[in-house]
PDB file of N, CA and C in Angstrom:
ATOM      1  N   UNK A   1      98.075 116.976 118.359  1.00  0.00           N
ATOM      2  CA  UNK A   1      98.607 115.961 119.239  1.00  0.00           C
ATOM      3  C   UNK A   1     100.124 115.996 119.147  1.00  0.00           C
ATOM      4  N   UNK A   2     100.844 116.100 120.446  1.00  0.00           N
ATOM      5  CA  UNK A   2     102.216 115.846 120.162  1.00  0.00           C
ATOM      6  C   UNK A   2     102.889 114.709 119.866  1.00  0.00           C
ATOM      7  N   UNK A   3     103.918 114.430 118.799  1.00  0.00           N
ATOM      8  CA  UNK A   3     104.683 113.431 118.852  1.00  0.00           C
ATOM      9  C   UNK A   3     104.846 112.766 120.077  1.00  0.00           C
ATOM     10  N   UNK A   4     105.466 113.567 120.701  1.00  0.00           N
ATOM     11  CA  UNK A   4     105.870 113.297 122.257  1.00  0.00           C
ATOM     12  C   UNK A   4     105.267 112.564 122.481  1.00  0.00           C
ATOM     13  N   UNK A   5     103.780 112.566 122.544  1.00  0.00           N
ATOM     14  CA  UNK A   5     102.802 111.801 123.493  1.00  0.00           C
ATOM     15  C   UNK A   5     102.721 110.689 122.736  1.00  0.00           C
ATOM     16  N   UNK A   6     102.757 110.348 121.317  1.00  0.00           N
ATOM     17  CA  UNK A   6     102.266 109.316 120.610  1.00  0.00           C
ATOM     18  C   UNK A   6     103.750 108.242 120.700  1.00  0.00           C
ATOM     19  N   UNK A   7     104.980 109.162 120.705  1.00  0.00           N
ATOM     20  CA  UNK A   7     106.069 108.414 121.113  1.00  0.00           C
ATOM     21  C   UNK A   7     105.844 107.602 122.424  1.00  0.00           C
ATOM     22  N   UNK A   8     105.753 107.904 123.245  1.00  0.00           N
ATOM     23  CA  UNK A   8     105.959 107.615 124.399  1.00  0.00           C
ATOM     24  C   UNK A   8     104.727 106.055 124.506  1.00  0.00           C
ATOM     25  N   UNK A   9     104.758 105.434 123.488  1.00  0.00           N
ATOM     26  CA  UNK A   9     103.877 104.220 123.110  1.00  0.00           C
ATOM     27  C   UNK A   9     104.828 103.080 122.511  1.00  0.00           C
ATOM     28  N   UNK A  10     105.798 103.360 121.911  1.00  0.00           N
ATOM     29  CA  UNK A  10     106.921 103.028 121.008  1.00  0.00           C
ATOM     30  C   UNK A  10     107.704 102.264 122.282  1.00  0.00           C
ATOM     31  N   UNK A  11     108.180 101.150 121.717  1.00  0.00           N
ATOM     32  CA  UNK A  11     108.147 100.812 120.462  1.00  0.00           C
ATOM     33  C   UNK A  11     106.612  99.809 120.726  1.00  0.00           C
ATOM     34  N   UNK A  12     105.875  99.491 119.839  1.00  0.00           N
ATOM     35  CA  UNK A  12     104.557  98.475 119.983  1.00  0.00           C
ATOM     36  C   UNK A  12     105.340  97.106 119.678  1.00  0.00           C
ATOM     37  N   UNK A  13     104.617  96.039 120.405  1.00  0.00           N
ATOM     38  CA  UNK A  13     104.255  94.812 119.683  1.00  0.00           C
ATOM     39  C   UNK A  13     103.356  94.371 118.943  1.00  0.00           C
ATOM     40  N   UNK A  14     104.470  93.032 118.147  1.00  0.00           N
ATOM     41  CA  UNK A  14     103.285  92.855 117.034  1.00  0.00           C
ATOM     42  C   UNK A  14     101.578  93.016 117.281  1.00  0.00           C
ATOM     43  N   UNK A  15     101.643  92.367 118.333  1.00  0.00           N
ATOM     44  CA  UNK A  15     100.592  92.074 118.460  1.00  0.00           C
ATOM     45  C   UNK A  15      99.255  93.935 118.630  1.00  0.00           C
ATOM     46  N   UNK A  16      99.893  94.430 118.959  1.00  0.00           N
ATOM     47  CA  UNK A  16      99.382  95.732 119.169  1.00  0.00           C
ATOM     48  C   UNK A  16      99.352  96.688 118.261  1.00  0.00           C
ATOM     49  N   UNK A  17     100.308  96.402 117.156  1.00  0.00           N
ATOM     50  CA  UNK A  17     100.538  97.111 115.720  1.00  0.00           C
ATOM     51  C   UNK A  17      99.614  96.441 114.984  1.00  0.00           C
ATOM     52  N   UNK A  18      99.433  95.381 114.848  1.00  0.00           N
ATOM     53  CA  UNK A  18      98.461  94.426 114.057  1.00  0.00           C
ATOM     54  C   UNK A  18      97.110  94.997 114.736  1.00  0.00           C
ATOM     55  N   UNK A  19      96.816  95.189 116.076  1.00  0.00           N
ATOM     56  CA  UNK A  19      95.629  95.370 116.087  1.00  0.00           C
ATOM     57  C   UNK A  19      95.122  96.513 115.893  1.00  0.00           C
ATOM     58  N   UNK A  20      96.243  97.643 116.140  1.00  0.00           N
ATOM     59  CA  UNK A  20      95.628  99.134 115.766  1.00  0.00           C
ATOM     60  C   UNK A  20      95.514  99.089 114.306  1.00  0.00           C
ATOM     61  N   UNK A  21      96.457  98.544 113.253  1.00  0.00           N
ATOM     62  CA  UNK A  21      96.136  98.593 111.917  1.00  0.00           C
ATOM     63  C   UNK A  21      95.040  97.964 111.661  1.00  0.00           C
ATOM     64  N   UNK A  22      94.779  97.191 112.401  1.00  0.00           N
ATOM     65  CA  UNK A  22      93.019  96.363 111.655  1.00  0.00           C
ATOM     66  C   UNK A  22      92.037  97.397 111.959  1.00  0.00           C
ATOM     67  N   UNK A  23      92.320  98.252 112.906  1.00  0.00           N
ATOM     68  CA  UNK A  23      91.469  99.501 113.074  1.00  0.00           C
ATOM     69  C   UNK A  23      91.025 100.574 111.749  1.00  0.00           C
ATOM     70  N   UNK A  24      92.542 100.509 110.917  1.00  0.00           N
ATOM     71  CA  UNK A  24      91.782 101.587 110.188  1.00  0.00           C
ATOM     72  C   UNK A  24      89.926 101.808 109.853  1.00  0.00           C
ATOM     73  N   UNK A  25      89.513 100.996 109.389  1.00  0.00           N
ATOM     74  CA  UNK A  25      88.252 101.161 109.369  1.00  0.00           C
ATOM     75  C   UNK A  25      87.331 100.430 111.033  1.00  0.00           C
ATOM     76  N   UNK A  26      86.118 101.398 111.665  1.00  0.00           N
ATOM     77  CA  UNK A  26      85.707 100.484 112.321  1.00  0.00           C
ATOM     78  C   UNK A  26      85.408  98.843 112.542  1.00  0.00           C
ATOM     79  N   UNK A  27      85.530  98.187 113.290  1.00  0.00           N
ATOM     80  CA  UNK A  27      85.303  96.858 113.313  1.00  0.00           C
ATOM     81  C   UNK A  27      85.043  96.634 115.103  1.00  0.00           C
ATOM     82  N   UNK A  28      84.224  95.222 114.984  1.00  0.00           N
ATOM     83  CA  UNK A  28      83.878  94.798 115.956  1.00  0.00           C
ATOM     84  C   UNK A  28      85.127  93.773 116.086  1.00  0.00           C
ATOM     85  N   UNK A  29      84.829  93.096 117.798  1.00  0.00           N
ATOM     86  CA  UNK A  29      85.785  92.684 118.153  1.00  0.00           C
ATOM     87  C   UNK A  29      86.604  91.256 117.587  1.00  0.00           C
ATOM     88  N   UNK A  30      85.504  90.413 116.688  1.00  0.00           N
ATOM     89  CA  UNK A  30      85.668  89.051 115.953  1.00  0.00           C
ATOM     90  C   UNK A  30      86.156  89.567 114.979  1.00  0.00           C
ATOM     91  N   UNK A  31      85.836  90.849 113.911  1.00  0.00           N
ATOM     92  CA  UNK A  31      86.387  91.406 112.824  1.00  0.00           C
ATOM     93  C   UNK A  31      88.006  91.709 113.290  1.00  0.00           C
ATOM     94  N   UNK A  32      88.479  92.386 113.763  1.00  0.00           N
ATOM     95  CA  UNK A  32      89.565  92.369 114.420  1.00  0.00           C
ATOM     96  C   UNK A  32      90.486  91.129 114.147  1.00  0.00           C
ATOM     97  N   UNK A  33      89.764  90.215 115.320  1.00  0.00           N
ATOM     98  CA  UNK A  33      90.552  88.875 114.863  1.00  0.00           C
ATOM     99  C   UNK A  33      91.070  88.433 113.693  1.00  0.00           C
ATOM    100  N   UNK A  34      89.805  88.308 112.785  1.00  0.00           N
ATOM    101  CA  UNK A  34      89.952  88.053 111.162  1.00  0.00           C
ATOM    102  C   UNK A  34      91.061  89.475 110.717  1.00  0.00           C
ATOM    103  N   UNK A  35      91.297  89.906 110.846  1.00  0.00           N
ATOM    104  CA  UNK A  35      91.711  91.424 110.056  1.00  0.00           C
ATOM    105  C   UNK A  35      93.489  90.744 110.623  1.00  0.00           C
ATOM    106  N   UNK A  36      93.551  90.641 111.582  1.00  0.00           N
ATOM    107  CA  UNK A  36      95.021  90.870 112.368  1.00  0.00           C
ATOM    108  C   UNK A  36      95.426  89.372 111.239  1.00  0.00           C
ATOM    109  N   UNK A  37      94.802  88.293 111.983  1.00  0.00           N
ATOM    110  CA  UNK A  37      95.495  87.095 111.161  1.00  0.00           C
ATOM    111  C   UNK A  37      95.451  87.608 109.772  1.00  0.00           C
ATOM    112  N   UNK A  38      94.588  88.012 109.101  1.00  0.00           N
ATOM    113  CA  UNK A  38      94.797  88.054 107.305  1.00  0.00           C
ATOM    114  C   UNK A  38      95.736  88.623 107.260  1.00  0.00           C
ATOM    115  N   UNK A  39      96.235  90.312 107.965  1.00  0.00           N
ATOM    116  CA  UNK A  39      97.040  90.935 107.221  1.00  0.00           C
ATOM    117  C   UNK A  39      98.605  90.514 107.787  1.00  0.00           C
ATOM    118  N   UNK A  40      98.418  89.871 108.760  1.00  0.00           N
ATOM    119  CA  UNK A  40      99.594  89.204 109.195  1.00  0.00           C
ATOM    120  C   UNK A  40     100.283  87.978 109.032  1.00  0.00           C
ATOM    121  N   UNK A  41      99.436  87.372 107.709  1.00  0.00           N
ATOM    122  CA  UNK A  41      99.373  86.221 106.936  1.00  0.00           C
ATOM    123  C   UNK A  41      98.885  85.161 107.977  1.00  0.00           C
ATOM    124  N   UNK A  42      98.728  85.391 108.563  1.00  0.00           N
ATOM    125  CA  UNK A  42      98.788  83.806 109.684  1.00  0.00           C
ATOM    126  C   UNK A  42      99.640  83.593 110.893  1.00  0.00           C
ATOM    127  N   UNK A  43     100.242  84.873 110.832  1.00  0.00           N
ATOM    128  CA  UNK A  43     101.879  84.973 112.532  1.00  0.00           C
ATOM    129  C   UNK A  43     100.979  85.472 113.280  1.00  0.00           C
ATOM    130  N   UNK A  44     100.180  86.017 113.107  1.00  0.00           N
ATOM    131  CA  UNK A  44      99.535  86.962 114.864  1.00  0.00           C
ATOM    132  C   UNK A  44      97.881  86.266 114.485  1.00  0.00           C
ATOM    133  N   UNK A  45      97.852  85.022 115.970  1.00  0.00           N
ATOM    134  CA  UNK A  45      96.316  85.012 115.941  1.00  0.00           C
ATOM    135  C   UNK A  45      96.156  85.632 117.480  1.00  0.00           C
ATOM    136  N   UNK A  46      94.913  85.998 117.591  1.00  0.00           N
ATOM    137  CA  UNK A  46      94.616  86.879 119.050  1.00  0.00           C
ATOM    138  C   UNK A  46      93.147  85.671 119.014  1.00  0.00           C
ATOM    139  N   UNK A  47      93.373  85.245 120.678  1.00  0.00           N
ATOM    140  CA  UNK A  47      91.924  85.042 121.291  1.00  0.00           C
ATOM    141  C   UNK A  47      91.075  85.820 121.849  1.00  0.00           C
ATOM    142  N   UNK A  48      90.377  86.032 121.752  1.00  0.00           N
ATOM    143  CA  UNK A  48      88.703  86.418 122.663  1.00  0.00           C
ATOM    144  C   UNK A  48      88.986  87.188 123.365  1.00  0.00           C
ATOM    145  N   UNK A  49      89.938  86.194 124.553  1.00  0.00           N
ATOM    146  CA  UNK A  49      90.318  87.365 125.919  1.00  0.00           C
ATOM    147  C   UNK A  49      91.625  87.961 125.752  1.00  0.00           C
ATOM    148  N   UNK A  50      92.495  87.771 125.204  1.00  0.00           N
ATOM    149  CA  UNK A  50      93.384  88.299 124.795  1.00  0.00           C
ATOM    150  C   UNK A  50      92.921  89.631 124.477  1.00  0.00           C
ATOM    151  N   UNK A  51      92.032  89.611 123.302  1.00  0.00           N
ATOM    152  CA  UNK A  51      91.631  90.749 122.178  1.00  0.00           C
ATOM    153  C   UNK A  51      90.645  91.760 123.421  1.00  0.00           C
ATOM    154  N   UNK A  52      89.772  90.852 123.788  1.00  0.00           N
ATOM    155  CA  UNK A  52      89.265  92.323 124.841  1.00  0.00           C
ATOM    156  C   UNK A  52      90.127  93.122 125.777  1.00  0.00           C
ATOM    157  N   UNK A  53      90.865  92.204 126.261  1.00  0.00           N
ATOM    158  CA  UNK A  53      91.909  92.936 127.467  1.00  0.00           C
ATOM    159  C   UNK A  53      92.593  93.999 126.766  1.00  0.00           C
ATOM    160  N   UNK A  54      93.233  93.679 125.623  1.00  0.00           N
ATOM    161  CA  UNK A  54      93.621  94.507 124.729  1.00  0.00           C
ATOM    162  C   UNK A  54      92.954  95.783 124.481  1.00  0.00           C
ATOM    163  N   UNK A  55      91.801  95.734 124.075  1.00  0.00           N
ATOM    164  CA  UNK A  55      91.246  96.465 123.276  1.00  0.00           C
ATOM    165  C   UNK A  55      90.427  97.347 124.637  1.00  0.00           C
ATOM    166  N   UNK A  56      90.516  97.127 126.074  1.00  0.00           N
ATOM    167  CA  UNK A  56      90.188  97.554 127.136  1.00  0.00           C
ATOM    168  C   UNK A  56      91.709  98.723 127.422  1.00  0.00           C
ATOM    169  N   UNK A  57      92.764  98.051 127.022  1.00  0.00           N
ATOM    170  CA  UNK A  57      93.897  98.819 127.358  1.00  0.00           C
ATOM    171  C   UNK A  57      94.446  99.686 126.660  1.00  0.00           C
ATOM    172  N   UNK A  58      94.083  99.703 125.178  1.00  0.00           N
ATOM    173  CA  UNK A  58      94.083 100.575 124.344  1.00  0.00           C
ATOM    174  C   UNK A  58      92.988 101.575 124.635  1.00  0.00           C
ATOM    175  N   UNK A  59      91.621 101.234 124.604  1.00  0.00           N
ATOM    176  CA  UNK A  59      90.500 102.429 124.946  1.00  0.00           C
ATOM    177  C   UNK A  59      91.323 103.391 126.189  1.00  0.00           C
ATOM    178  N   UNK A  60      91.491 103.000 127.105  1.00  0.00           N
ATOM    179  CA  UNK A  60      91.948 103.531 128.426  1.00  0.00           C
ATOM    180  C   UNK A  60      93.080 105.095 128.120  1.00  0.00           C
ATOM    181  N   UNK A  61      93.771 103.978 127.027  1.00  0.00           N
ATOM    182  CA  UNK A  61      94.947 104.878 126.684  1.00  0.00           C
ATOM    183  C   UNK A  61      95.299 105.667 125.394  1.00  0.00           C
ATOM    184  N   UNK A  62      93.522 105.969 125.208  1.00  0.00           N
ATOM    185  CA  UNK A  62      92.877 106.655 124.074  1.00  0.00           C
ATOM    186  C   UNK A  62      93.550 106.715 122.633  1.00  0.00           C
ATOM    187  N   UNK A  63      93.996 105.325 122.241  1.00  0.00           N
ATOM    188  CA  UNK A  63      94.485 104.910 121.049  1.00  0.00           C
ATOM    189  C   UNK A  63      93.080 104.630 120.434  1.00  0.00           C
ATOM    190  N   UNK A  64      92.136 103.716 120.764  1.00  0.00           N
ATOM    191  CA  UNK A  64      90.759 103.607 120.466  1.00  0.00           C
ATOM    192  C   UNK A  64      89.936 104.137 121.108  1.00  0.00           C
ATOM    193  N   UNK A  65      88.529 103.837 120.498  1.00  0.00           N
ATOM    194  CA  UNK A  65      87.515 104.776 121.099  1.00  0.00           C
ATOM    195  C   UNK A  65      86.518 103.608 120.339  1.00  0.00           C
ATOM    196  N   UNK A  66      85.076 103.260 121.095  1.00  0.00           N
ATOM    197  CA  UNK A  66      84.127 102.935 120.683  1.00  0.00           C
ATOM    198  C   UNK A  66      83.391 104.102 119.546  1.00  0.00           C
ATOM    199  N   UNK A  67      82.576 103.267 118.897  1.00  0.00           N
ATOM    200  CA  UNK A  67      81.958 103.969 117.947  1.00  0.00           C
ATOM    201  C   UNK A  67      80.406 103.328 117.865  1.00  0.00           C
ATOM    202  N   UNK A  68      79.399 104.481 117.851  1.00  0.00           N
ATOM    203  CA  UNK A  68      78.353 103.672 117.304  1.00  0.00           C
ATOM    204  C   UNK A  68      77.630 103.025 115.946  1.00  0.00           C
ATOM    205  N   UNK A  69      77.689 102.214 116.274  1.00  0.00           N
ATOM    206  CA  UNK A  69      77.127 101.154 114.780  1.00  0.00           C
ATOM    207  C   UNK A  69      75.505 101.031 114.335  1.00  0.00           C
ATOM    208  N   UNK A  70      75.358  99.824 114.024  1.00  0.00           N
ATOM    209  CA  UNK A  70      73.867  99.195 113.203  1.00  0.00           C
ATOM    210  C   UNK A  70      73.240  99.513 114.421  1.00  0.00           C
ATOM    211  N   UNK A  71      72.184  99.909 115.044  1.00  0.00           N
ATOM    212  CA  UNK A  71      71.412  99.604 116.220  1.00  0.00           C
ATOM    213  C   UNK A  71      70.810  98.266 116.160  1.00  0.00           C
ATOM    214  N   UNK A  72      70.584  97.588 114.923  1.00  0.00           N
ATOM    215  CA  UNK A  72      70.186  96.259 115.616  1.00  0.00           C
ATOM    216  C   UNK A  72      71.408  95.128 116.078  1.00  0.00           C
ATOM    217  N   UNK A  73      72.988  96.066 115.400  1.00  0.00           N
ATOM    218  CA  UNK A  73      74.057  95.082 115.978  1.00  0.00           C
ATOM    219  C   UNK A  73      74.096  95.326 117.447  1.00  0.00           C
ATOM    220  N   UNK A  74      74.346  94.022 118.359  1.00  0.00           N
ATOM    221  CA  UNK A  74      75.001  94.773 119.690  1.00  0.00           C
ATOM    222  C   UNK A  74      76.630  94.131 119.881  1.00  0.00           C
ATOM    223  N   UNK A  75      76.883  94.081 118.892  1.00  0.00           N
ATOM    224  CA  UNK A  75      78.179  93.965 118.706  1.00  0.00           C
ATOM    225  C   UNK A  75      78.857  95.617 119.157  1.00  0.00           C
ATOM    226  N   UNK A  76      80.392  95.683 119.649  1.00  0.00           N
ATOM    227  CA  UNK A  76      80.975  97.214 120.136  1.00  0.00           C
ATOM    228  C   UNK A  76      81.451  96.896 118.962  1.00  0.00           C
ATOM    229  N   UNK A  77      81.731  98.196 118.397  1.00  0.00           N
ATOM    230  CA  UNK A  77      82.487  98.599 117.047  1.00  0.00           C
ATOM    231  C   UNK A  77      83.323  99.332 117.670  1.00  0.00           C
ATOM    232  N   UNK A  78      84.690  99.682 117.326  1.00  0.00           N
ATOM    233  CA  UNK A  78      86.115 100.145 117.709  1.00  0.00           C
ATOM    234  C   UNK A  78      86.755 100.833 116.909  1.00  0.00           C
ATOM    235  N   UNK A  79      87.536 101.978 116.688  1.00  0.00           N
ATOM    236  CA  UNK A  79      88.190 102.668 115.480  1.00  0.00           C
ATOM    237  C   UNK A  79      89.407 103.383 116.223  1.00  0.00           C
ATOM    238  N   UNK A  80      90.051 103.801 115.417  1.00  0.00           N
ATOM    239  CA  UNK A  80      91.079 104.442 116.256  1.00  0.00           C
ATOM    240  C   UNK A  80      90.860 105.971 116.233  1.00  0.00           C
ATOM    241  N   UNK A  81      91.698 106.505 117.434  1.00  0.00           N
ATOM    242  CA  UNK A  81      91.526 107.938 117.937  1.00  0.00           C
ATOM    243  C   UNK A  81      92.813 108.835 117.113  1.00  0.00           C
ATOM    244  N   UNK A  82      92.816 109.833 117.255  1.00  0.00           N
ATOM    245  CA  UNK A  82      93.976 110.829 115.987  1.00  0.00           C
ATOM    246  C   UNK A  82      94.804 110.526 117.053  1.00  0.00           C
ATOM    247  N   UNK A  83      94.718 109.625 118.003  1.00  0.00           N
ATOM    248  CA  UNK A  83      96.347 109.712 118.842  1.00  0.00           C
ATOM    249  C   UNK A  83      96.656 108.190 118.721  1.00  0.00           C
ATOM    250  N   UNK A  84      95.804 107.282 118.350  1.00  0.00           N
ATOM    251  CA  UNK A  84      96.177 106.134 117.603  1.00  0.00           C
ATOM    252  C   UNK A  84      96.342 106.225 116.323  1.00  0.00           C
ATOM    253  N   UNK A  85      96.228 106.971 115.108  1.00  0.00           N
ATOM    254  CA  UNK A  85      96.934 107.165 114.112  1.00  0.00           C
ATOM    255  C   UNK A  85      97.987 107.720 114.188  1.00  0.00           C
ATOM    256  N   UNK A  86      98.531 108.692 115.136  1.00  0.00           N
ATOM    257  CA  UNK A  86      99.864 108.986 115.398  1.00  0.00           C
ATOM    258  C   UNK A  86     101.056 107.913 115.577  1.00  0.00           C
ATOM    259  N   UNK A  87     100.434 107.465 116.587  1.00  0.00           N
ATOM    260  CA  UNK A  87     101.225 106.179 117.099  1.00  0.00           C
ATOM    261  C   UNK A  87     101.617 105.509 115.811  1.00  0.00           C
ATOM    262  N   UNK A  88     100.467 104.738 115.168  1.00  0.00           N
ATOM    263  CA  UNK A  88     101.214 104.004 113.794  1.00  0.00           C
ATOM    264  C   UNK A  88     101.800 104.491 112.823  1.00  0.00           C
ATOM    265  N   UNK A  89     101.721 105.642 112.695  1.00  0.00           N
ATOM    266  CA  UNK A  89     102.956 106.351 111.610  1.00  0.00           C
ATOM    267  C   UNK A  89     104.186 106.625 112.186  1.00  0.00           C
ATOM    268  N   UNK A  90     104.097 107.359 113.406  1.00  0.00           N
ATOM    269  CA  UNK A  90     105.774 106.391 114.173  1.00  0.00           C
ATOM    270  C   UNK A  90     106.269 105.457 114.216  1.00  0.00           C
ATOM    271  N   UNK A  91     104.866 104.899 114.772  1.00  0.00           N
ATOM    272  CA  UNK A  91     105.664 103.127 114.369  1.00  0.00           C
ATOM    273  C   UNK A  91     106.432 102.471 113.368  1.00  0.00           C
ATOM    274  N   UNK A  92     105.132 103.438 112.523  1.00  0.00           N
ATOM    275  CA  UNK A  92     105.834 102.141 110.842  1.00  0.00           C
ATOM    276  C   UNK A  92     106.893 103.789 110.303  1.00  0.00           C
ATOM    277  N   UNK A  93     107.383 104.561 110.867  1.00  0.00           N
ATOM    278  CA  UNK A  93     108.875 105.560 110.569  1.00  0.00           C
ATOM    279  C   UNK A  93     109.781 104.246 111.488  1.00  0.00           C
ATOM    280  N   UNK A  94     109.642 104.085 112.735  1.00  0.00           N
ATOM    281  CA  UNK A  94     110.751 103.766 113.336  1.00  0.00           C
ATOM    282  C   UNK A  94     111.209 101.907 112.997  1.00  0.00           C
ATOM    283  N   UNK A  95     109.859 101.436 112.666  1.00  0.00           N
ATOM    284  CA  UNK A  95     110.422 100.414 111.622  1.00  0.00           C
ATOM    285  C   UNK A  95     111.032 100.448 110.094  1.00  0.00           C
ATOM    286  N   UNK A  96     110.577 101.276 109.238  1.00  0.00           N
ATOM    287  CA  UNK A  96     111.129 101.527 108.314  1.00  0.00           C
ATOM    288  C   UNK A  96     112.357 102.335 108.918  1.00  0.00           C
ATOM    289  N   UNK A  97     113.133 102.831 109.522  1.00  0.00           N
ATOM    290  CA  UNK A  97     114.544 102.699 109.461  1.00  0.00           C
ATOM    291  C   UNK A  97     114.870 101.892 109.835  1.00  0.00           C
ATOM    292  N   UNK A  98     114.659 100.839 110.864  1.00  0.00           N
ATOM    293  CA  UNK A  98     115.132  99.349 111.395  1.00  0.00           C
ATOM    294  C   UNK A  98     115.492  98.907 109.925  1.00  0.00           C
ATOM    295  N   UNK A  99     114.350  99.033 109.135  1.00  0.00           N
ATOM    296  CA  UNK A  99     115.113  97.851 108.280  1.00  0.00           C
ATOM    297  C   UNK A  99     115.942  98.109 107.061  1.00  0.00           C
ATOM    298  N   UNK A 100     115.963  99.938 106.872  1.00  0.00           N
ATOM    299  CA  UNK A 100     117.221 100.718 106.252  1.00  0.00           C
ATOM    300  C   UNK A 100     118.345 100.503 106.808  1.00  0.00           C
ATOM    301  N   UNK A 101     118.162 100.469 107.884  1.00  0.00           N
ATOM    302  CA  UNK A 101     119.840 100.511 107.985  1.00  0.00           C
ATOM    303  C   UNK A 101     120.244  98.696 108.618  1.00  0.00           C
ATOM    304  N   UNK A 102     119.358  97.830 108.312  1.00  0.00           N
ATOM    305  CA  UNK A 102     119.925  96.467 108.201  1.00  0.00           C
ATOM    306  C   UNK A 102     119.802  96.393 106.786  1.00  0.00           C
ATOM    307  N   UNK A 103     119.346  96.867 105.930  1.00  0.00           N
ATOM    308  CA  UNK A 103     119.763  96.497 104.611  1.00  0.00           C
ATOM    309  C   UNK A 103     121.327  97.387 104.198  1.00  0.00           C
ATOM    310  N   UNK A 104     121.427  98.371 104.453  1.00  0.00           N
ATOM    311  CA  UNK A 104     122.323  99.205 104.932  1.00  0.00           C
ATOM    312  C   UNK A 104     124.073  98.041 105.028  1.00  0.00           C
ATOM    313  N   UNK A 105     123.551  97.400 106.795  1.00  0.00           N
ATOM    314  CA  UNK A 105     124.525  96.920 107.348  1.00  0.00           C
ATOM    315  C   UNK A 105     124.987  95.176 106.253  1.00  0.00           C
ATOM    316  N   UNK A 106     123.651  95.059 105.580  1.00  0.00           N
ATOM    317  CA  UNK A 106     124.019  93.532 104.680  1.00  0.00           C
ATOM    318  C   UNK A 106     124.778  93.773 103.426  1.00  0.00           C
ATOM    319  N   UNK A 107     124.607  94.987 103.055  1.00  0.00           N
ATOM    320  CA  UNK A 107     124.762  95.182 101.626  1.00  0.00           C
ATOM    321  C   UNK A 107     126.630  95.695 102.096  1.00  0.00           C
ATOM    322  N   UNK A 108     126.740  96.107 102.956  1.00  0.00           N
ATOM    323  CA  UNK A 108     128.425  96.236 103.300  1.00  0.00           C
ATOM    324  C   UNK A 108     128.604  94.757 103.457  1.00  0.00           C
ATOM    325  N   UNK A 109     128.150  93.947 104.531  1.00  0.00           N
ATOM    326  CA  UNK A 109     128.583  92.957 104.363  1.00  0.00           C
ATOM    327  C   UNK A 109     128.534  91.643 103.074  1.00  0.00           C
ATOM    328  N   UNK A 110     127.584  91.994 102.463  1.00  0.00           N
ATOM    329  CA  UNK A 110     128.339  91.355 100.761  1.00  0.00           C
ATOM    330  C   UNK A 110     128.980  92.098  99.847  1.00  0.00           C
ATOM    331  N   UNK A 111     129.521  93.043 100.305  1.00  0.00           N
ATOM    332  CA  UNK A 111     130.405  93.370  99.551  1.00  0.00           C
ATOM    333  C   UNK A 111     132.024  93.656  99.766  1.00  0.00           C
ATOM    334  N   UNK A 112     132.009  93.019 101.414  1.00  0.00           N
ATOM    335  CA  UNK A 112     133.243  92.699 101.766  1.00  0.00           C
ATOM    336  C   UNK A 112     133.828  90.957 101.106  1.00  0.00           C
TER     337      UNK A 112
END
């Protein structure tokens, strides 16, 4: 997969970084929910329709992909595609320099 292509997603919102990371492991669409608020302490809650529209616009744009689960769940289970793991390791490169070079820009400024 090219950078290129996984760039061209960048920069995400929270809300879309939170939900591809709750992806690492499959989950259905209520798991999700729970996953985004925990690891986001409590800043990103997603509703219902929020989270499907989402998770309709990500499939589309082959960051996710359904997966099959329990057959007696009929819950959709969701995981991400090797071009949605791309995406979040750009992501979290092009945030981790955001916040190098503001620690960068503070640490000059206390020491002026």
């Amino acid at each position: 997969m090219k950078n290129t292509e996984a760039s061209s997603f960048l920069p995400l919102t929270h809300t879309t970084f939170y939900t591809l990371i709750a992806l690492e492991h499959p989950l259905h669409g209520y798991g999700i929910m729970q996953k985004v608020e925990h690891v986001s302490a409590g800043d990103v809650k997603i509703g219902p329709g929020t989270l499907y529209s989402a998770l309709s616009k990500l499939e589309k744009q082959k960051l996710i992909k359904k997966v099959d689960g329990d057959s007696g769940d009929r819950r959709k289970l969701y995981t991400l595609t090797g071009l949605g793991q791309d995406v979040i390791r750009l992501e979290y490169q092009r945030l981790s320099h955001l916040v190098q070079v503001g620690k960068d820009v503070i640490k000059r400024m206390e020491d002026n």
